[in-house]
PDB file of N, CA and C in Angstrom:
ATOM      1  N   UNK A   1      -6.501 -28.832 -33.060  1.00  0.00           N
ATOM      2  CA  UNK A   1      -5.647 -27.706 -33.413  1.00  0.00           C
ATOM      3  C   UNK A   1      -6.502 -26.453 -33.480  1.00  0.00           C
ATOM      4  N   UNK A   2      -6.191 -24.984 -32.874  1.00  0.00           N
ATOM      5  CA  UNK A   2      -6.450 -23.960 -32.849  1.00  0.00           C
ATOM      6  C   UNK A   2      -6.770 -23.459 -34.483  1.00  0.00           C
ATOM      7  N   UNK A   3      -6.635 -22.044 -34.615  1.00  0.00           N
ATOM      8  CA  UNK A   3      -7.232 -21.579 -35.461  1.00  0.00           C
ATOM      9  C   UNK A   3      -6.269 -19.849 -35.161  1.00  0.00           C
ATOM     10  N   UNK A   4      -5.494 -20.175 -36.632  1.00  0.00           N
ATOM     11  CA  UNK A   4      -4.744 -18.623 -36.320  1.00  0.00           C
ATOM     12  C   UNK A   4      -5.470 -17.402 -36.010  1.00  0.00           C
ATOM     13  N   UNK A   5      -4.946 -16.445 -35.640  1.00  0.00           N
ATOM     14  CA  UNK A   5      -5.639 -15.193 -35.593  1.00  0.00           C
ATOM     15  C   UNK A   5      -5.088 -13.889 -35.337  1.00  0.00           C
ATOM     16  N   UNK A   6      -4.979 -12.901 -35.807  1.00  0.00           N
ATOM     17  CA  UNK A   6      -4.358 -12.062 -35.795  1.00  0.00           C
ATOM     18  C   UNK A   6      -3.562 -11.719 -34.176  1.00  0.00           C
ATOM     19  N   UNK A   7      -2.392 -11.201 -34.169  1.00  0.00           N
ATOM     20  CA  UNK A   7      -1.753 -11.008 -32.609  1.00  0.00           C
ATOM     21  C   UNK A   7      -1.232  -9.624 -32.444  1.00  0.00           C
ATOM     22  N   UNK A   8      -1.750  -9.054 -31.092  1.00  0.00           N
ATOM     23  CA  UNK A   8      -1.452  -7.999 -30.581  1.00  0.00           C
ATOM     24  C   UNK A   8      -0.203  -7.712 -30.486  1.00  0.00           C
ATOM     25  N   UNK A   9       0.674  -6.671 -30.978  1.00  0.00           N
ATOM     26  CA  UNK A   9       2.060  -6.666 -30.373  1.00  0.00           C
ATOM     27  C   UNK A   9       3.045  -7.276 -29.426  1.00  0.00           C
ATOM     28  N   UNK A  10       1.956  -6.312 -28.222  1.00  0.00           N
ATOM     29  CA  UNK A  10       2.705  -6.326 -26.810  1.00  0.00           C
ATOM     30  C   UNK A  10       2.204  -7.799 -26.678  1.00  0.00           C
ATOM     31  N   UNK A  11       1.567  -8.373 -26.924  1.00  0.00           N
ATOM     32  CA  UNK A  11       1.238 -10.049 -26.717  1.00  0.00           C
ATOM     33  C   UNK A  11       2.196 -11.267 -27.457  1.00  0.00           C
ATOM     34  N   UNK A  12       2.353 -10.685 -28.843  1.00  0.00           N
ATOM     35  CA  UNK A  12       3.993 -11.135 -29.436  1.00  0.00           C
ATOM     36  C   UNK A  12       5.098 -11.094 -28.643  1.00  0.00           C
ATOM     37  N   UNK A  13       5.069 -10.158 -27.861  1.00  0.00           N
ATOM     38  CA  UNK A  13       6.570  -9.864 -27.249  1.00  0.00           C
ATOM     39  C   UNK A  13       6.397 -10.819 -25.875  1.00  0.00           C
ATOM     40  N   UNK A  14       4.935 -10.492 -25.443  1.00  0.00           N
ATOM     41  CA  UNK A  14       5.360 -11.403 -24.272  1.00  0.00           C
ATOM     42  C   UNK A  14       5.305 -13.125 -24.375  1.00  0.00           C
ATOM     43  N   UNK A  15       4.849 -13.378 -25.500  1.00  0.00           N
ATOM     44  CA  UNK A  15       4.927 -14.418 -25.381  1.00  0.00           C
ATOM     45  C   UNK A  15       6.331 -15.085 -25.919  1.00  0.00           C
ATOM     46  N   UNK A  16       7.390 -13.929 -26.740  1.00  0.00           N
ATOM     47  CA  UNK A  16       8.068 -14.461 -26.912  1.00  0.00           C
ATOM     48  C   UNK A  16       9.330 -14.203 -25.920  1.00  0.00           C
ATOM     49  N   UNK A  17       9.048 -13.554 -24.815  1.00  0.00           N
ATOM     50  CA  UNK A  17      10.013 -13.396 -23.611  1.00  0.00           C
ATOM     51  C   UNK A  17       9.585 -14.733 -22.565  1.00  0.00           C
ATOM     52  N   UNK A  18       8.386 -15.340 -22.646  1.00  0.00           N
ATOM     53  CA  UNK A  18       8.168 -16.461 -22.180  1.00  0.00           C
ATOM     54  C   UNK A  18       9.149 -17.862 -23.049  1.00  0.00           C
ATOM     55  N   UNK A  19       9.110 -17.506 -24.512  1.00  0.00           N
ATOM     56  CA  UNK A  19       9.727 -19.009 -25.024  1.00  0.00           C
ATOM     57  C   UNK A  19      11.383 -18.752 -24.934  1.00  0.00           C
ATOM     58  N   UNK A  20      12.008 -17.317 -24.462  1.00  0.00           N
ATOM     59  CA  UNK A  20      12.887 -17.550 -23.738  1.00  0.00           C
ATOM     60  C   UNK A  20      14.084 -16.294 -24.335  1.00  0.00           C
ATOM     61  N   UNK A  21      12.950 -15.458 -25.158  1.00  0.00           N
ATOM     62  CA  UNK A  21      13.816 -13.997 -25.803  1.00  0.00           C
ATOM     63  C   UNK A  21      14.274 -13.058 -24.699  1.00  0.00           C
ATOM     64  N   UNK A  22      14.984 -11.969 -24.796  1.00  0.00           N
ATOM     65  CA  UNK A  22      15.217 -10.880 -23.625  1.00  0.00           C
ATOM     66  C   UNK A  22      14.267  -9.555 -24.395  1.00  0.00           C
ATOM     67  N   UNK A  23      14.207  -8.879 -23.408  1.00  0.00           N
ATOM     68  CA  UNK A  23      13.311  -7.854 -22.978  1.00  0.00           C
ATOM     69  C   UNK A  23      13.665  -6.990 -24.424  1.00  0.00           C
ATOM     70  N   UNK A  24      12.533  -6.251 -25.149  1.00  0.00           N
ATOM     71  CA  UNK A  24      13.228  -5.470 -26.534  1.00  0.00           C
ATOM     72  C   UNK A  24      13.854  -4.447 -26.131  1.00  0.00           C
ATOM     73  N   UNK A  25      14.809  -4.472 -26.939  1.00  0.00           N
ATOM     74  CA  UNK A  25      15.785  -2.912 -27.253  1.00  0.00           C
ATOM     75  C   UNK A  25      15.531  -2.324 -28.093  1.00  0.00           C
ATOM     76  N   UNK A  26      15.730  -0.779 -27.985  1.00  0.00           N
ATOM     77  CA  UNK A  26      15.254   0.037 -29.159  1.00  0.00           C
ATOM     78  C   UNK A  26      16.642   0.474 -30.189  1.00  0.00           C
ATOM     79  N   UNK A  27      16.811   0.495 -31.037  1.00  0.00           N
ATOM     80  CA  UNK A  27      17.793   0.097 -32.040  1.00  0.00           C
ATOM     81  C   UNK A  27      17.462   1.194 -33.192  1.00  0.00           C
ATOM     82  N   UNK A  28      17.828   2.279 -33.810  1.00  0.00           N
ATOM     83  CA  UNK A  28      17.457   2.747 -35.015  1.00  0.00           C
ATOM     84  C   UNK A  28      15.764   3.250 -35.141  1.00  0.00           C
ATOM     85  N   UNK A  29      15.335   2.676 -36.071  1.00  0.00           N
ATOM     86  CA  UNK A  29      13.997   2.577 -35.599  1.00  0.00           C
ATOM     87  C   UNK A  29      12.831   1.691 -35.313  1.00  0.00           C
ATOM     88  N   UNK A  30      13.206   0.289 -35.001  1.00  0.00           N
ATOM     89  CA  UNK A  30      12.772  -0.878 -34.916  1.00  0.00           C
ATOM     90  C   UNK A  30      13.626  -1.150 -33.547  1.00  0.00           C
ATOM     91  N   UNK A  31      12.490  -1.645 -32.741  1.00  0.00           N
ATOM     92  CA  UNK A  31      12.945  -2.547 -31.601  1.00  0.00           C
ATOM     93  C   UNK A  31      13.414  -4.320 -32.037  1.00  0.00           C
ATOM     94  N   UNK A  32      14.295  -4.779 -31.289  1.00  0.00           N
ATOM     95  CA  UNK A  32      14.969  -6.070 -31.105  1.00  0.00           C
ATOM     96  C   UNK A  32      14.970  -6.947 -30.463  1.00  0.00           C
ATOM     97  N   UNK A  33      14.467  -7.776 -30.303  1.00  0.00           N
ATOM     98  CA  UNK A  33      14.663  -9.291 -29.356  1.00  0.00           C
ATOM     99  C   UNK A  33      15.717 -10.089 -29.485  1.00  0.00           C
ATOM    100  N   UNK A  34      16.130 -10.393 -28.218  1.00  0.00           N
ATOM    101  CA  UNK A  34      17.729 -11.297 -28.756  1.00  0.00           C
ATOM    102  C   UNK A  34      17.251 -12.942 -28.323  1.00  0.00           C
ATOM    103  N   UNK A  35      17.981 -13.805 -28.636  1.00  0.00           N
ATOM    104  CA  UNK A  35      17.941 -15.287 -28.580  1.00  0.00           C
ATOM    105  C   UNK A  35      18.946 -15.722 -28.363  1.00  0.00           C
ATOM    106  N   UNK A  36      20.044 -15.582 -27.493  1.00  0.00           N
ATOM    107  CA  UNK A  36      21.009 -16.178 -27.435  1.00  0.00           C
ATOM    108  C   UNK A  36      21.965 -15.357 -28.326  1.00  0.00           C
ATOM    109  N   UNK A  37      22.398 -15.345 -29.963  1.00  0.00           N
ATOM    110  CA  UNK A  37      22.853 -14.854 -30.953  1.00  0.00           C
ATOM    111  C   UNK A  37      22.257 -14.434 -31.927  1.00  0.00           C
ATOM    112  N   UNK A  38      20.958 -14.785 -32.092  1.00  0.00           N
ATOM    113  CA  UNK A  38      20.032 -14.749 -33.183  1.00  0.00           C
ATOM    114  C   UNK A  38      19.657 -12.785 -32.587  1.00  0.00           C
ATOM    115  N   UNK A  39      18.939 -12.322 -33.527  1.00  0.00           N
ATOM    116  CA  UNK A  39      18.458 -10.810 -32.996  1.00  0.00           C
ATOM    117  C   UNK A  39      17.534 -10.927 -34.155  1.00  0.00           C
ATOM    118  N   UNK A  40      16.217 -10.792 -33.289  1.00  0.00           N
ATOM    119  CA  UNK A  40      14.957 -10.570 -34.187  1.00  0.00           C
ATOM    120  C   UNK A  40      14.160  -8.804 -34.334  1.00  0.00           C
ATOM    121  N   UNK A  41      14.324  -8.906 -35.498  1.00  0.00           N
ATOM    122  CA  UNK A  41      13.795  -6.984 -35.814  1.00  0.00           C
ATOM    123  C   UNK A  41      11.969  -7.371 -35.199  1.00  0.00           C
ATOM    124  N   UNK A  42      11.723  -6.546 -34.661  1.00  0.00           N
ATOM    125  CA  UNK A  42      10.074  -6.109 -34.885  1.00  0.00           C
ATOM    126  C   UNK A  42       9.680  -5.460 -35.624  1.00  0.00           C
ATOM    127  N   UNK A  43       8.235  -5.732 -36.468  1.00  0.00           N
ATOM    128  CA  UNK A  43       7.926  -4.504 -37.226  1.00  0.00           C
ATOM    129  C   UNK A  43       7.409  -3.755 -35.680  1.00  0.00           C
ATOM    130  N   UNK A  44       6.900  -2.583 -36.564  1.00  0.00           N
ATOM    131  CA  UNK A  44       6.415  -1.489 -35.308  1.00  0.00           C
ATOM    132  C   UNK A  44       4.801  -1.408 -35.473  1.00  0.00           C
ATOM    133  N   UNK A  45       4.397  -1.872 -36.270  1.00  0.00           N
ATOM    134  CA  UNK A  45       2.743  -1.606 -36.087  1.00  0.00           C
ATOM    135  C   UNK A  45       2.055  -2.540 -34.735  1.00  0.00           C
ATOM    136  N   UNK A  46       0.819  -2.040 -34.696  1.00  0.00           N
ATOM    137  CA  UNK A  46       0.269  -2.338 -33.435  1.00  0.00           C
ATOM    138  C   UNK A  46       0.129  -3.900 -33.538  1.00  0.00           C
ATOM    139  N   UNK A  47      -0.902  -4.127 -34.202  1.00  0.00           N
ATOM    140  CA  UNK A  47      -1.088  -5.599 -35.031  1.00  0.00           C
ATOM    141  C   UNK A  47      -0.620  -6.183 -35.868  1.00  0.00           C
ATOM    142  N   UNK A  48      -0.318  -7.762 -35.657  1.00  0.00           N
ATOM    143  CA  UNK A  48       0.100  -8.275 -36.580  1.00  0.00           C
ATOM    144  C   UNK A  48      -0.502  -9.205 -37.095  1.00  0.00           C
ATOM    145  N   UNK A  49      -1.178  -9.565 -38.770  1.00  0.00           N
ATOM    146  CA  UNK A  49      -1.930 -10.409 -39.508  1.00  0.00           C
ATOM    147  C   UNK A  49      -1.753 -11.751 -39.328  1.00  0.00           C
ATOM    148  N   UNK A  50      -2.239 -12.486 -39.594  1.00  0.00           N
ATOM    149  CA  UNK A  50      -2.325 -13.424 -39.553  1.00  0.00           C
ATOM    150  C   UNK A  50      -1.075 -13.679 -40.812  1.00  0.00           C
ATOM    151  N   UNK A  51      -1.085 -13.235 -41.747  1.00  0.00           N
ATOM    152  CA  UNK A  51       0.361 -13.490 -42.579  1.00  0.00           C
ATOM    153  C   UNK A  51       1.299 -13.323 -42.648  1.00  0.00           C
ATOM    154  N   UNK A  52       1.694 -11.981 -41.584  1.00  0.00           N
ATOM    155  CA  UNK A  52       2.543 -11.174 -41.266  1.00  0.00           C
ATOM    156  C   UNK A  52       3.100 -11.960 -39.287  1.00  0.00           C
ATOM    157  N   UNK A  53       2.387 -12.694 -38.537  1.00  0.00           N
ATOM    158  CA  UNK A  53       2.674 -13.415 -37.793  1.00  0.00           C
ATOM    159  C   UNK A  53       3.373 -14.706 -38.205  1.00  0.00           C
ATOM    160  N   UNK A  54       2.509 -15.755 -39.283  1.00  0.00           N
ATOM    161  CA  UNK A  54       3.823 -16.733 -39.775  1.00  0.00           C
ATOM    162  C   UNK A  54       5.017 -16.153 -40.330  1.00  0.00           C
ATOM    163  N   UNK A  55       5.308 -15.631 -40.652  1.00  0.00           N
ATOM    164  CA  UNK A  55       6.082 -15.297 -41.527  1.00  0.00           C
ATOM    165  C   UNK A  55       7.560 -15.080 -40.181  1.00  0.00           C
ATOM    166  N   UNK A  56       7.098 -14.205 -39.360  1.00  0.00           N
ATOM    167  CA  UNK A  56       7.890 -14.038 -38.299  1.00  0.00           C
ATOM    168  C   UNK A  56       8.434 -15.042 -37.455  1.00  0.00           C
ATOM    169  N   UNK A  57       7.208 -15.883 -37.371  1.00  0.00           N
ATOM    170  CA  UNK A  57       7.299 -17.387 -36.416  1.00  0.00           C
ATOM    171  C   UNK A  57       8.592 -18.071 -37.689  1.00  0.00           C
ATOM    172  N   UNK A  58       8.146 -18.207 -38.438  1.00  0.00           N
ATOM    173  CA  UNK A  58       8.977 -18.892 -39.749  1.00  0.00           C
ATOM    174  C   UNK A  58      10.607 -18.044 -39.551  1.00  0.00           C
ATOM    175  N   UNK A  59      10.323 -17.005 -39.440  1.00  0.00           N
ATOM    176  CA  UNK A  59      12.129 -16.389 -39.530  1.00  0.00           C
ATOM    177  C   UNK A  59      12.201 -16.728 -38.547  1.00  0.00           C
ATOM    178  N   UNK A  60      11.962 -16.759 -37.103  1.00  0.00           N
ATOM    179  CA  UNK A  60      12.605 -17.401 -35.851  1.00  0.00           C
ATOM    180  C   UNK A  60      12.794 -19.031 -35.976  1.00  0.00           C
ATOM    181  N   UNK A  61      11.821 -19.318 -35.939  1.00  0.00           N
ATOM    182  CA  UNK A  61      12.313 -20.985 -36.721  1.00  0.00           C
ATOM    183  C   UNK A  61      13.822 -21.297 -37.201  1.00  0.00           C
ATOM    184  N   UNK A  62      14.001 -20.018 -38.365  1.00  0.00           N
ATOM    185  CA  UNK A  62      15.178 -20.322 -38.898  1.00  0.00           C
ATOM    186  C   UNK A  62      16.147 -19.868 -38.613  1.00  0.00           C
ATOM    187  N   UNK A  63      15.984 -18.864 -37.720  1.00  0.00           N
ATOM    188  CA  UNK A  63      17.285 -18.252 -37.263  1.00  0.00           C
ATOM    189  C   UNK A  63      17.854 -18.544 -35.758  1.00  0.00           C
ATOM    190  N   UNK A  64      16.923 -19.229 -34.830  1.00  0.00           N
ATOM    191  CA  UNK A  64      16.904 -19.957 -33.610  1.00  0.00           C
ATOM    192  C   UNK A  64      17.701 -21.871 -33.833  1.00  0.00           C
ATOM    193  N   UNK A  65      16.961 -22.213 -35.035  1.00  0.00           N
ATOM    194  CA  UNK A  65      17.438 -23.595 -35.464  1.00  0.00           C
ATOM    195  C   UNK A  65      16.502 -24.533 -34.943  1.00  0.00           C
ATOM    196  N   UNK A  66      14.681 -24.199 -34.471  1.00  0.00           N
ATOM    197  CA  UNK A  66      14.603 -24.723 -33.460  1.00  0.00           C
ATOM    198  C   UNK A  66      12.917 -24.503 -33.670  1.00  0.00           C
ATOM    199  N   UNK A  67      12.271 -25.774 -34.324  1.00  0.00           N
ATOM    200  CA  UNK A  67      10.561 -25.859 -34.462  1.00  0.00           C
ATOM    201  C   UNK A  67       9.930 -24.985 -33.263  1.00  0.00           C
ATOM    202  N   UNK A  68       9.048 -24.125 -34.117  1.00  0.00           N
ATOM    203  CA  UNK A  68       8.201 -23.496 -33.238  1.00  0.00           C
ATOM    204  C   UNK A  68       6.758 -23.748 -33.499  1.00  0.00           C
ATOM    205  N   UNK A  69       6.529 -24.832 -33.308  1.00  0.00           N
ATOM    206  CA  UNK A  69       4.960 -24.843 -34.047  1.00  0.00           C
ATOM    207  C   UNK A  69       3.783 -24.744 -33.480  1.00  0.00           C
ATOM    208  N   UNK A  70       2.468 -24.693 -33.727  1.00  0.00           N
ATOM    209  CA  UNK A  70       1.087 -23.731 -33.990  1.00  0.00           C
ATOM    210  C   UNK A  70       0.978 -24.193 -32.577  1.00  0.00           C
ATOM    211  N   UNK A  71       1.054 -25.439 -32.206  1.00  0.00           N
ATOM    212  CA  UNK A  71       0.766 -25.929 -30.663  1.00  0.00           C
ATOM    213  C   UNK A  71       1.699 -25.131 -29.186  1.00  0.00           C
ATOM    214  N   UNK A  72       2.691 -24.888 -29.680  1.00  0.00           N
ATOM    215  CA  UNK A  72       3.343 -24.730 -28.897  1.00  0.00           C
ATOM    216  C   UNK A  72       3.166 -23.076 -28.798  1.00  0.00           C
ATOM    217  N   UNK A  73       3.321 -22.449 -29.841  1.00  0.00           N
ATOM    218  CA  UNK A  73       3.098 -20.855 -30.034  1.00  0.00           C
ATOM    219  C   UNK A  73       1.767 -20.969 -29.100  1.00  0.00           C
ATOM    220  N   UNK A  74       0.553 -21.389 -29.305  1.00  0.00           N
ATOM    221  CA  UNK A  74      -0.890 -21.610 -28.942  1.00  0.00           C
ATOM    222  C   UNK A  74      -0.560 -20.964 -27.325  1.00  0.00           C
ATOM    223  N   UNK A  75       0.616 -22.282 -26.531  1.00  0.00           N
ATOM    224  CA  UNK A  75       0.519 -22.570 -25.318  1.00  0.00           C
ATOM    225  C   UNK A  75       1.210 -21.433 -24.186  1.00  0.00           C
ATOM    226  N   UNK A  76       2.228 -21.153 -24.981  1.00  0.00           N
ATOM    227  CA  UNK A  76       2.480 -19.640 -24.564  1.00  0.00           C
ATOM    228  C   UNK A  76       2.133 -18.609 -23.836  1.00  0.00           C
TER     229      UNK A  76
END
């Protein structure tokens, strides 16, 4: 098993247009990823922590219905 580490934005996004999100929309003042029905907010900073990345993986988890775990995020 890998070893978390902080993640670049634009590297969040693409990896999560790879596990199968659409392209972000800009919305208010936070951009959006959709999932089918689910709609995930982005924060807007450049980087995201290592605490501030689970946390996100964890709300998609729960709002997708659908394990996303460290291996699979990794492979992305």
């Amino acid at each position: 098993m890998g070893k978390w580490c902080p993640c670049k934005r634009r590297d969040f996004i693409r990896k999560l247009k790879k596990f199968g999100f659409d392209a972000p929309e800009l919305g208010g003042n936070h951009h959006y990823m959709r999932y089918g029905t689910y709609t995930l907010t982005l924060p807007s900073n450049e980087e995201y922590s290592i605490a501030q990345l689970k946390m996100l993986l964890k709300e998609i988890e729960d709002g997708i219905d659908m394990k996303l775990s460290f291996d699979v995020w990794g492979k992305l």
